[in-house]
C-alpha atoms as a PDB file:
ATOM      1  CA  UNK A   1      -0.096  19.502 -17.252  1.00  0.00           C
ATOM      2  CA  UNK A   2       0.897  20.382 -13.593  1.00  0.00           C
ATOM      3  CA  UNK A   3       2.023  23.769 -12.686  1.00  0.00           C
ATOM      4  CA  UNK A   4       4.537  23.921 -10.727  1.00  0.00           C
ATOM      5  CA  UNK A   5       4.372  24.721  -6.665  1.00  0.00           C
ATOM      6  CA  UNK A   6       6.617  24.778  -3.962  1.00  0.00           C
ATOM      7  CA  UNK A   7       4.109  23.921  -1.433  1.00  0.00           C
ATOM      8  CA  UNK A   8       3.502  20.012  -1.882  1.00  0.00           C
ATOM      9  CA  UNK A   9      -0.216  19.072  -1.598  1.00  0.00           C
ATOM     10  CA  UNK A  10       0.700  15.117  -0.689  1.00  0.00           C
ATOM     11  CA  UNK A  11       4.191  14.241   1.190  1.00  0.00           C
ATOM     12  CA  UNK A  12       5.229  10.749   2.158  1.00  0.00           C
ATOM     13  CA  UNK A  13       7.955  10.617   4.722  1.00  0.00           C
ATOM     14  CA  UNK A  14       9.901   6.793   5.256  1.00  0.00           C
ATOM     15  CA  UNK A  15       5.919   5.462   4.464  1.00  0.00           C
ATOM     16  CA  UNK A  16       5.971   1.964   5.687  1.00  0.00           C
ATOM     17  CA  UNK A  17       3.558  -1.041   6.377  1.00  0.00           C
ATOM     18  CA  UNK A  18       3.930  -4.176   7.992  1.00  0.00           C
ATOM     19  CA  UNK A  19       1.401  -6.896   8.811  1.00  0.00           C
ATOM     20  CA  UNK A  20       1.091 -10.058  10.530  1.00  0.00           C
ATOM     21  CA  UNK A  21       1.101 -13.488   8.964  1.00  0.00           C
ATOM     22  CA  UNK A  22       1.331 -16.840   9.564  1.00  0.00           C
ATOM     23  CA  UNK A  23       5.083 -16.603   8.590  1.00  0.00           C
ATOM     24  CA  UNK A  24       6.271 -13.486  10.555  1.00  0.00           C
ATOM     25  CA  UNK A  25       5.988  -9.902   9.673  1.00  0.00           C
ATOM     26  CA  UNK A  26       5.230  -9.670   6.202  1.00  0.00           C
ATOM     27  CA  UNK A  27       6.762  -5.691   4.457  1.00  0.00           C
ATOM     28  CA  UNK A  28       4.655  -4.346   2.290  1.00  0.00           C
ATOM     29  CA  UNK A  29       5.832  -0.874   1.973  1.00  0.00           C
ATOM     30  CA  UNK A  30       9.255   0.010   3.008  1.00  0.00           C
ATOM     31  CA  UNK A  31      11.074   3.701   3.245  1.00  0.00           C
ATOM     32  CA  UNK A  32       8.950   5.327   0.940  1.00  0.00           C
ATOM     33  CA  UNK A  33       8.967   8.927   0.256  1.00  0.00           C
ATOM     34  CA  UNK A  34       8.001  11.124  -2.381  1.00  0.00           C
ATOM     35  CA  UNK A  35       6.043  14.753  -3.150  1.00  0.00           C
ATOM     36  CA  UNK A  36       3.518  15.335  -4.973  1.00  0.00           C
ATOM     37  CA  UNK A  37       2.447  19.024  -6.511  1.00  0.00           C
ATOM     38  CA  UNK A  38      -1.006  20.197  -6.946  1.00  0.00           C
ATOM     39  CA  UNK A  39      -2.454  19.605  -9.932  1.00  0.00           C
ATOM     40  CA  UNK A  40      -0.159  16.652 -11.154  1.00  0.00           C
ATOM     41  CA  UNK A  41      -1.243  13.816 -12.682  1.00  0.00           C
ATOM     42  CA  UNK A  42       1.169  10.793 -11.047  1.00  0.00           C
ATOM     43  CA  UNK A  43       0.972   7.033 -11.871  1.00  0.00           C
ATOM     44  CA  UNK A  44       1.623   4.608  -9.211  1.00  0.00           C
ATOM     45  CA  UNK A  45       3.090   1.208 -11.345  1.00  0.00           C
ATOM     46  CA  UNK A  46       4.575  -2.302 -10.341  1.00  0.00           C
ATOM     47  CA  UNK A  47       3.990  -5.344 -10.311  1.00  0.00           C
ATOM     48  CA  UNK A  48       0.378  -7.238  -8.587  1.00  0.00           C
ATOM     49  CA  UNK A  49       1.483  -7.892  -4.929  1.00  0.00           C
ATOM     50  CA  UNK A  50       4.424  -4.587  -4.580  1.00  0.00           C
ATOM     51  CA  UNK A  51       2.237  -2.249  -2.366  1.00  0.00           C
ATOM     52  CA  UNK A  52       0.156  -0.128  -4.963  1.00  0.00           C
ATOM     53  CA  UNK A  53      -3.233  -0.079  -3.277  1.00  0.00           C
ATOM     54  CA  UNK A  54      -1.470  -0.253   0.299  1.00  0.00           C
ATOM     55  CA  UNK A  55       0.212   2.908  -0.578  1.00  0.00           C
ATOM     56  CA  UNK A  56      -2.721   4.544  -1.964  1.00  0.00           C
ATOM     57  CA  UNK A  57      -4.866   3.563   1.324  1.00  0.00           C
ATOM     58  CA  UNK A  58      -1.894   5.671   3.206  1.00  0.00           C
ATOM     59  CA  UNK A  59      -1.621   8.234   1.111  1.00  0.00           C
ATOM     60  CA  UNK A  60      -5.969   8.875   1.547  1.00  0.00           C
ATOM     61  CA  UNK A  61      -5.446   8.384   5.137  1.00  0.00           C
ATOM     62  CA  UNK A  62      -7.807   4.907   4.699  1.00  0.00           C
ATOM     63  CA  UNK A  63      -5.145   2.525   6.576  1.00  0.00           C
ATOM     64  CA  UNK A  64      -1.918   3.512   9.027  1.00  0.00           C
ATOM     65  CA  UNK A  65       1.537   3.347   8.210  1.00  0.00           C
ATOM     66  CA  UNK A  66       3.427   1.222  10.803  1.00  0.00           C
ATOM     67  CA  UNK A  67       6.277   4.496  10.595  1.00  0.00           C
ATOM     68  CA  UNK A  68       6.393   7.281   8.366  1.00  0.00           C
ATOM     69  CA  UNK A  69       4.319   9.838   7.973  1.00  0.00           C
ATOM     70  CA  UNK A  70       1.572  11.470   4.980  1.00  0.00           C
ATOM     71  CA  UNK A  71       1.012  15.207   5.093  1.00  0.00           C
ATOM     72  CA  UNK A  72      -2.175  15.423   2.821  1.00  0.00           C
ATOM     73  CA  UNK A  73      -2.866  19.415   1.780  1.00  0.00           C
ATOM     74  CA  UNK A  74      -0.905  20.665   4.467  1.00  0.00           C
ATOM     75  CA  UNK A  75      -2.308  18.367   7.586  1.00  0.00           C
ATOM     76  CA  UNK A  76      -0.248  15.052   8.870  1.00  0.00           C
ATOM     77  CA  UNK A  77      -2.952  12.363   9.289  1.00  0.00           C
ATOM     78  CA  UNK A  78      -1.102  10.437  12.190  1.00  0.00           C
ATOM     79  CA  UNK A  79      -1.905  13.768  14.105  1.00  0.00           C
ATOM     80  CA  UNK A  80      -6.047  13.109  13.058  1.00  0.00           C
ATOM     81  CA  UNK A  81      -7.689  10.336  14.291  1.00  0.00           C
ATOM     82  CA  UNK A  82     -10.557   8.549  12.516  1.00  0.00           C
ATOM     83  CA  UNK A  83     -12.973  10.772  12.128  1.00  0.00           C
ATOM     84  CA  UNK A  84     -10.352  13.391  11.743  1.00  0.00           C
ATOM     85  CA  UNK A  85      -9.530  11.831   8.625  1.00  0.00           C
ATOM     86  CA  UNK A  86     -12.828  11.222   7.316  1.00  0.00           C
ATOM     87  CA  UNK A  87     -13.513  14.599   7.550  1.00  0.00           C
ATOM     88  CA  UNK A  88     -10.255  15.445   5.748  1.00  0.00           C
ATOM     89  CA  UNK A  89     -11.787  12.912   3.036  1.00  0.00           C
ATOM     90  CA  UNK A  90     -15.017  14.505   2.902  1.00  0.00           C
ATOM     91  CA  UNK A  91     -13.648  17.682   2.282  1.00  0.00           C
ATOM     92  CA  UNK A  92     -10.899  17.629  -0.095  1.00  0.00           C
ATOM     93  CA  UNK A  93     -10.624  13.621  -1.623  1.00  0.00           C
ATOM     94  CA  UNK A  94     -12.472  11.579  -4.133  1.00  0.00           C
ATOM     95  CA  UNK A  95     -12.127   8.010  -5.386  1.00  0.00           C
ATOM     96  CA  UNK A  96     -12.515   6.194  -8.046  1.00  0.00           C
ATOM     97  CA  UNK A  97     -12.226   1.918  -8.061  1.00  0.00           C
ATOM     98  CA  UNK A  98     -11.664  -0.814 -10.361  1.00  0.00           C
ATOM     99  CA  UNK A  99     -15.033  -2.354  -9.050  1.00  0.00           C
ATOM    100  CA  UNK A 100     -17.225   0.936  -9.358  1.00  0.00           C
ATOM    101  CA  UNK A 101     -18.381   0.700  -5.660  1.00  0.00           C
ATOM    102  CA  UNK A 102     -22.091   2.371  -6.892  1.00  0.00           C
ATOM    103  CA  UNK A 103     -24.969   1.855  -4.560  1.00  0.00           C
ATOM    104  CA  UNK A 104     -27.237  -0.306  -6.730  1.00  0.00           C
ATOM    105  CA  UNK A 105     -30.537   1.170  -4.741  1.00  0.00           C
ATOM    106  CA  UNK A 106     -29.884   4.916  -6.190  1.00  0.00           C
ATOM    107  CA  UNK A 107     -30.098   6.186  -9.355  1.00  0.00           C
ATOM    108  CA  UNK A 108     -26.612   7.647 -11.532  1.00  0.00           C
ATOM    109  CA  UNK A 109     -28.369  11.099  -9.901  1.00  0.00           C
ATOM    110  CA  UNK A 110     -28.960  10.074  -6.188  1.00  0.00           C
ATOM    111  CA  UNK A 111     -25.386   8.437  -6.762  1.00  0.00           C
ATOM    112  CA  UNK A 112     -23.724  11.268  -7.471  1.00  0.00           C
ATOM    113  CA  UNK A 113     -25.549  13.512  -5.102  1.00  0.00           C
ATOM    114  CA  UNK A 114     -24.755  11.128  -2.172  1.00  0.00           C
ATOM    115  CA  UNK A 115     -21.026  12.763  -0.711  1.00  0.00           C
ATOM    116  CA  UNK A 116     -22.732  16.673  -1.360  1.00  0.00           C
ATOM    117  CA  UNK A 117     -25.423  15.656   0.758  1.00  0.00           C
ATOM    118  CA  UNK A 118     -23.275  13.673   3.089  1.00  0.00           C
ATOM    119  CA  UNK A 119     -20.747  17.196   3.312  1.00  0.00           C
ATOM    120  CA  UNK A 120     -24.076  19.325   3.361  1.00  0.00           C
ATOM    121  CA  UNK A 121     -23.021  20.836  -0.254  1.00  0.00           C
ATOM    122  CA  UNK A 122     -25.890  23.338  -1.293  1.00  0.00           C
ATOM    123  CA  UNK A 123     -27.432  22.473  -4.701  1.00  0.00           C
ATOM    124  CA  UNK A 124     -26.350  18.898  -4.496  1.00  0.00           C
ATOM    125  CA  UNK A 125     -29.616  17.936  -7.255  1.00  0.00           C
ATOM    126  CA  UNK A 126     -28.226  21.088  -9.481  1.00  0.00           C
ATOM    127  CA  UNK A 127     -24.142  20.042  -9.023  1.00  0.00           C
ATOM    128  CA  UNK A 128     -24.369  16.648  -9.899  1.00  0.00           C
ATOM    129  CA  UNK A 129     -27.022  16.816 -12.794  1.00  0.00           C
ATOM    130  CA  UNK A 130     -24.021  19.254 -14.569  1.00  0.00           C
ATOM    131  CA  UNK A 131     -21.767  17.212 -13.609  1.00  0.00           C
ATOM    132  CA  UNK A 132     -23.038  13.815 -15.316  1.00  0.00           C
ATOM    133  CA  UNK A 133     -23.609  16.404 -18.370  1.00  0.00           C
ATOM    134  CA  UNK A 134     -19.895  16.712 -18.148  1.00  0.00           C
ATOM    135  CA  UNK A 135     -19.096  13.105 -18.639  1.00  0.00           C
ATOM    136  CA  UNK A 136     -21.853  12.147 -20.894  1.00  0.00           C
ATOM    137  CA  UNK A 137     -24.524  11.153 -19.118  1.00  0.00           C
ATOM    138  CA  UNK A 138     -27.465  13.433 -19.563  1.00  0.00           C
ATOM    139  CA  UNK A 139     -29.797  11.299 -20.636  1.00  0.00           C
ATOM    140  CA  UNK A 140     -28.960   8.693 -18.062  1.00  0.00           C
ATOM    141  CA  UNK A 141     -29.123  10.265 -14.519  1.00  0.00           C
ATOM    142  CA  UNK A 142     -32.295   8.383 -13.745  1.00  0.00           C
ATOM    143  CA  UNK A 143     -31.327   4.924 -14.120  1.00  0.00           C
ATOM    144  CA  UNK A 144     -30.003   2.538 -11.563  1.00  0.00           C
ATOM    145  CA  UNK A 145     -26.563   1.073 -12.109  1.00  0.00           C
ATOM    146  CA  UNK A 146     -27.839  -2.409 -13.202  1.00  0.00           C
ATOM    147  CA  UNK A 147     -29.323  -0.833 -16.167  1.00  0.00           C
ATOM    148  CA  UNK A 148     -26.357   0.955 -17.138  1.00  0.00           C
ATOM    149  CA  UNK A 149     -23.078  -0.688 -18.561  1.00  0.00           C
ATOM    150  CA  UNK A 150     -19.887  -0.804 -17.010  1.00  0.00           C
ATOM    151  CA  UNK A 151     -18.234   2.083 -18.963  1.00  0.00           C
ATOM    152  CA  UNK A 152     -21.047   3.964 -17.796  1.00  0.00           C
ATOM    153  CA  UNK A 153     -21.227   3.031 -14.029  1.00  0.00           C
ATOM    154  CA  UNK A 154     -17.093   3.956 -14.192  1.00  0.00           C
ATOM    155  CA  UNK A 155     -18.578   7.390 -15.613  1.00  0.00           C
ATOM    156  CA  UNK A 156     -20.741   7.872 -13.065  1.00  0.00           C
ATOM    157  CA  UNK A 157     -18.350   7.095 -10.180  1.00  0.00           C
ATOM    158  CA  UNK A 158     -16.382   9.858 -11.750  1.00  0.00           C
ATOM    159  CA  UNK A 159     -19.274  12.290 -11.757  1.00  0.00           C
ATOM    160  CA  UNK A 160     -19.325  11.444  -7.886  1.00  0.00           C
ATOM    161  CA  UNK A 161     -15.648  12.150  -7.497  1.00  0.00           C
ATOM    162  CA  UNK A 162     -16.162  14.716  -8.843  1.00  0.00           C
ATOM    163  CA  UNK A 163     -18.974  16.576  -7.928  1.00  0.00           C
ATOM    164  CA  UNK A 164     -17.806  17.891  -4.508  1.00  0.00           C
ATOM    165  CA  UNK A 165     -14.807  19.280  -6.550  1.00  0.00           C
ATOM    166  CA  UNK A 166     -11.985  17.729  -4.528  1.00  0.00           C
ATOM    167  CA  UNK A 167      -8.149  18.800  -4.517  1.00  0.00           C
ATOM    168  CA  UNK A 168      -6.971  15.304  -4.410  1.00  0.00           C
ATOM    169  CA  UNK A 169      -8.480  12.263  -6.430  1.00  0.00           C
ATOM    170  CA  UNK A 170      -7.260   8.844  -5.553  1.00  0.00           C
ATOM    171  CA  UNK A 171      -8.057   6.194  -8.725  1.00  0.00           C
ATOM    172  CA  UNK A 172      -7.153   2.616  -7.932  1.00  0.00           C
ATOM    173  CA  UNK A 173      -6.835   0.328 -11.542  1.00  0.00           C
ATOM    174  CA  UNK A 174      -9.748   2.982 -12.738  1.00  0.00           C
ATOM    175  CA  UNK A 175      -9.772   0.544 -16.157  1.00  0.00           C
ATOM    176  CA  UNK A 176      -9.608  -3.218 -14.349  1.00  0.00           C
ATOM    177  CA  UNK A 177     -12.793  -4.309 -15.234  1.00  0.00           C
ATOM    178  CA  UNK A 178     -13.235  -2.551 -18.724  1.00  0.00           C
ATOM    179  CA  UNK A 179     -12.351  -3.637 -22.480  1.00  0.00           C
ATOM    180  CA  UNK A 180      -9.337  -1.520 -24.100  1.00  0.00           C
ATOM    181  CA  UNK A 181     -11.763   0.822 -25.591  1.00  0.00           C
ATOM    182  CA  UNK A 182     -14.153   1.650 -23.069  1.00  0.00           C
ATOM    183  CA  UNK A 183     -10.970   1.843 -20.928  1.00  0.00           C
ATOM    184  CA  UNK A 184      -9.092   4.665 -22.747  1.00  0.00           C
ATOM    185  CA  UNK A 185     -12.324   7.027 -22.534  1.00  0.00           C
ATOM    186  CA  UNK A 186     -12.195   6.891 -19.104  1.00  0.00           C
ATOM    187  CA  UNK A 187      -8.800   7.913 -18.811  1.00  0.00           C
ATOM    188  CA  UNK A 188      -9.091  10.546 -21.186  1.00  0.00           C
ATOM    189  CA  UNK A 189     -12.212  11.680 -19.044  1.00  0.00           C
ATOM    190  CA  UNK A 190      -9.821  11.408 -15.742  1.00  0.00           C
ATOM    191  CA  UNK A 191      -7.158  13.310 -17.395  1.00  0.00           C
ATOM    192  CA  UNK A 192      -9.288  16.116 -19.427  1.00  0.00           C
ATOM    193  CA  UNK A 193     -11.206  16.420 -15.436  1.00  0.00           C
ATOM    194  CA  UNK A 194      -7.424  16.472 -13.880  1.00  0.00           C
ATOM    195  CA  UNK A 195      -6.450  19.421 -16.266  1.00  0.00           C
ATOM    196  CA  UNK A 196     -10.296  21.501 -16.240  1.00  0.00           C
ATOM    197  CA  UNK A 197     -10.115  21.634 -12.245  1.00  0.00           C
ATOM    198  CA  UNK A 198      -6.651  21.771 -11.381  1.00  0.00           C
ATOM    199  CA  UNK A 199      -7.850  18.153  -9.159  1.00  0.00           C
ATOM    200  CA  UNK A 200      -4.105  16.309  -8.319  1.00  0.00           C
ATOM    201  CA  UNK A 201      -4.849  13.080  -9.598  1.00  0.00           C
ATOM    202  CA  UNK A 202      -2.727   9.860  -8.569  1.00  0.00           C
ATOM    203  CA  UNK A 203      -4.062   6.658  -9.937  1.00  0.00           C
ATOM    204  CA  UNK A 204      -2.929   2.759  -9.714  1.00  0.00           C
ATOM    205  CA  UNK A 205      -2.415   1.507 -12.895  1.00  0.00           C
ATOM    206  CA  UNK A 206      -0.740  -1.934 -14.912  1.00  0.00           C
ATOM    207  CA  UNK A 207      -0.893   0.198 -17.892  1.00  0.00           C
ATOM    208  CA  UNK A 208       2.143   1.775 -18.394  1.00  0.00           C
ATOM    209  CA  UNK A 209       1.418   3.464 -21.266  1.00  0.00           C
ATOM    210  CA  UNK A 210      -1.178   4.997 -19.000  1.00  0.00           C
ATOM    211  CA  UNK A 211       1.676   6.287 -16.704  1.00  0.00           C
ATOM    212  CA  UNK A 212       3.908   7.476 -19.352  1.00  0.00           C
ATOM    213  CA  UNK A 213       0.993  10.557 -20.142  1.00  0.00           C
ATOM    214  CA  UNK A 214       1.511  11.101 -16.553  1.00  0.00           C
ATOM    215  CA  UNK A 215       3.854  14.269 -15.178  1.00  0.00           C
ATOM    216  CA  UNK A 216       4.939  11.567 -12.441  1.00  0.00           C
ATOM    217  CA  UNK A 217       5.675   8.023 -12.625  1.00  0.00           C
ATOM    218  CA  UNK A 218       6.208   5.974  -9.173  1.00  0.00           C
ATOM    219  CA  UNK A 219       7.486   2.484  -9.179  1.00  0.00           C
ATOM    220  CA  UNK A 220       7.087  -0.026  -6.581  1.00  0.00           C
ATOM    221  CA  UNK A 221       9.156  -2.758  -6.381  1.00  0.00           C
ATOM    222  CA  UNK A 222       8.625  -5.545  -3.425  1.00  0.00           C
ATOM    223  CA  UNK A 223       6.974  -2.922  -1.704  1.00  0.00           C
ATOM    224  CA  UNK A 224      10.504  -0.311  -2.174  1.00  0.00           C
ATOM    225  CA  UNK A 225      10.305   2.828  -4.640  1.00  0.00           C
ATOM    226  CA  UNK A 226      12.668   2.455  -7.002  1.00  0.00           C
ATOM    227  CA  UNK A 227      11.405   5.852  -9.604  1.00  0.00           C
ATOM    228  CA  UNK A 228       9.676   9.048  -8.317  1.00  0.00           C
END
């Protein structure tokens, strides 16, 4: 599990969000603050419609808050602008998303070797060959994801997180499109990775059995925190 730091690596400051709709202004994040440590493991829970993937845009520096503030491994991102923050991304974030988000022209290799070649990683071939070896895929690095099943596309869209070892990975409902099963070995993949390489991981989840093996659990609630 986490060790503990004084230093947070992820701080959210009165986080809020607000859009525009037919109706008015519509809150979708309100007053929300909250630290997270390096290394934890943190669930992000409530129910469909209370902010969850809003939040984790903010948090990744994806979307803007409409107040508040993130400080994400020591920099604020209102102080970056766009490209500031995909460079913060590049460098120090992964992903992971219900709906895979794998380039169906590239292999589970050229995949995984896409952000160390975007970031200019040496050995991108070598780094992500070892790291599909890691999560089971040896034998599979040369097909494309329409030949592979769905547990194994999620595998390889860890191998990409992965690969340019980030400090911070972002999952968003990781599990949503798999069977119980296939489900739970991805999490226990995300977790053993979390704990190997010291990665901070905070993840979206319904599960809440899920969030219970997490060190933190963060409830939303009509777009308010109510646990942290």
């Amino acid at each position: 599990m986490a060790v503990p730091s004084s230093t947070p690596i992820v701080q959210a400051r009165t986080l809020g969000k607000q859009v525009t709709s037919p109706e008015g202004e519509l809150v979708i994040l309100d007053d929300v603050s909250f630290d997270v440590n390096p290394g934890e493991a943190v669930a992000v829970v409530g129910a469909s419609g209370s902010g969850k993937s809003t939040l984790l845009g903010l948090l990744a520096g994806l979307d803007t808050p409409t107040h508040g503030s993130v400080m994400l491994d020591g920099q604020v991102l209102g102080e970056l602008d766009e490209d500031g923050r995909a460079a913060l991304r590049s460098q120090r974030v992964g992903f992971v998303f219900q709906s895979f988000q794998l380039l169906p022209s590239l292999t589970a290799l050229e995949n995984t070797m896409l952000p160390l070649e975007l970031a200019e990683g040496a050995n991108a071939r070598v780094v992500a060959t070892e790291v599909l070896d890691r999560v089971g895929l040896k034998d599979r690095i040369h097909h494309y994801p329409n030949q592979l099943s769905g547990g194994e596309q999620q595998r390889v869209a860890i191998a990409r997180a992965f690969a340019a070892n980030p400090k911070i990975l972002f999952a968003d409902e990781p599990t949503g499109n798999l069977d119980q099963k296939t489900g739970d070995r991805i999490i226990e993949l995300l977790f053993s990775m979390n704990r190997e390489r010291g990665t901070t991981l905070i993840l979206v989840t319904h599960d809440l059995a899920l969030a219970k093996n997490c060190d933190k659990v963060l409830e939303l609630e009509a777009g308010r925190l109510t646990t942290s």
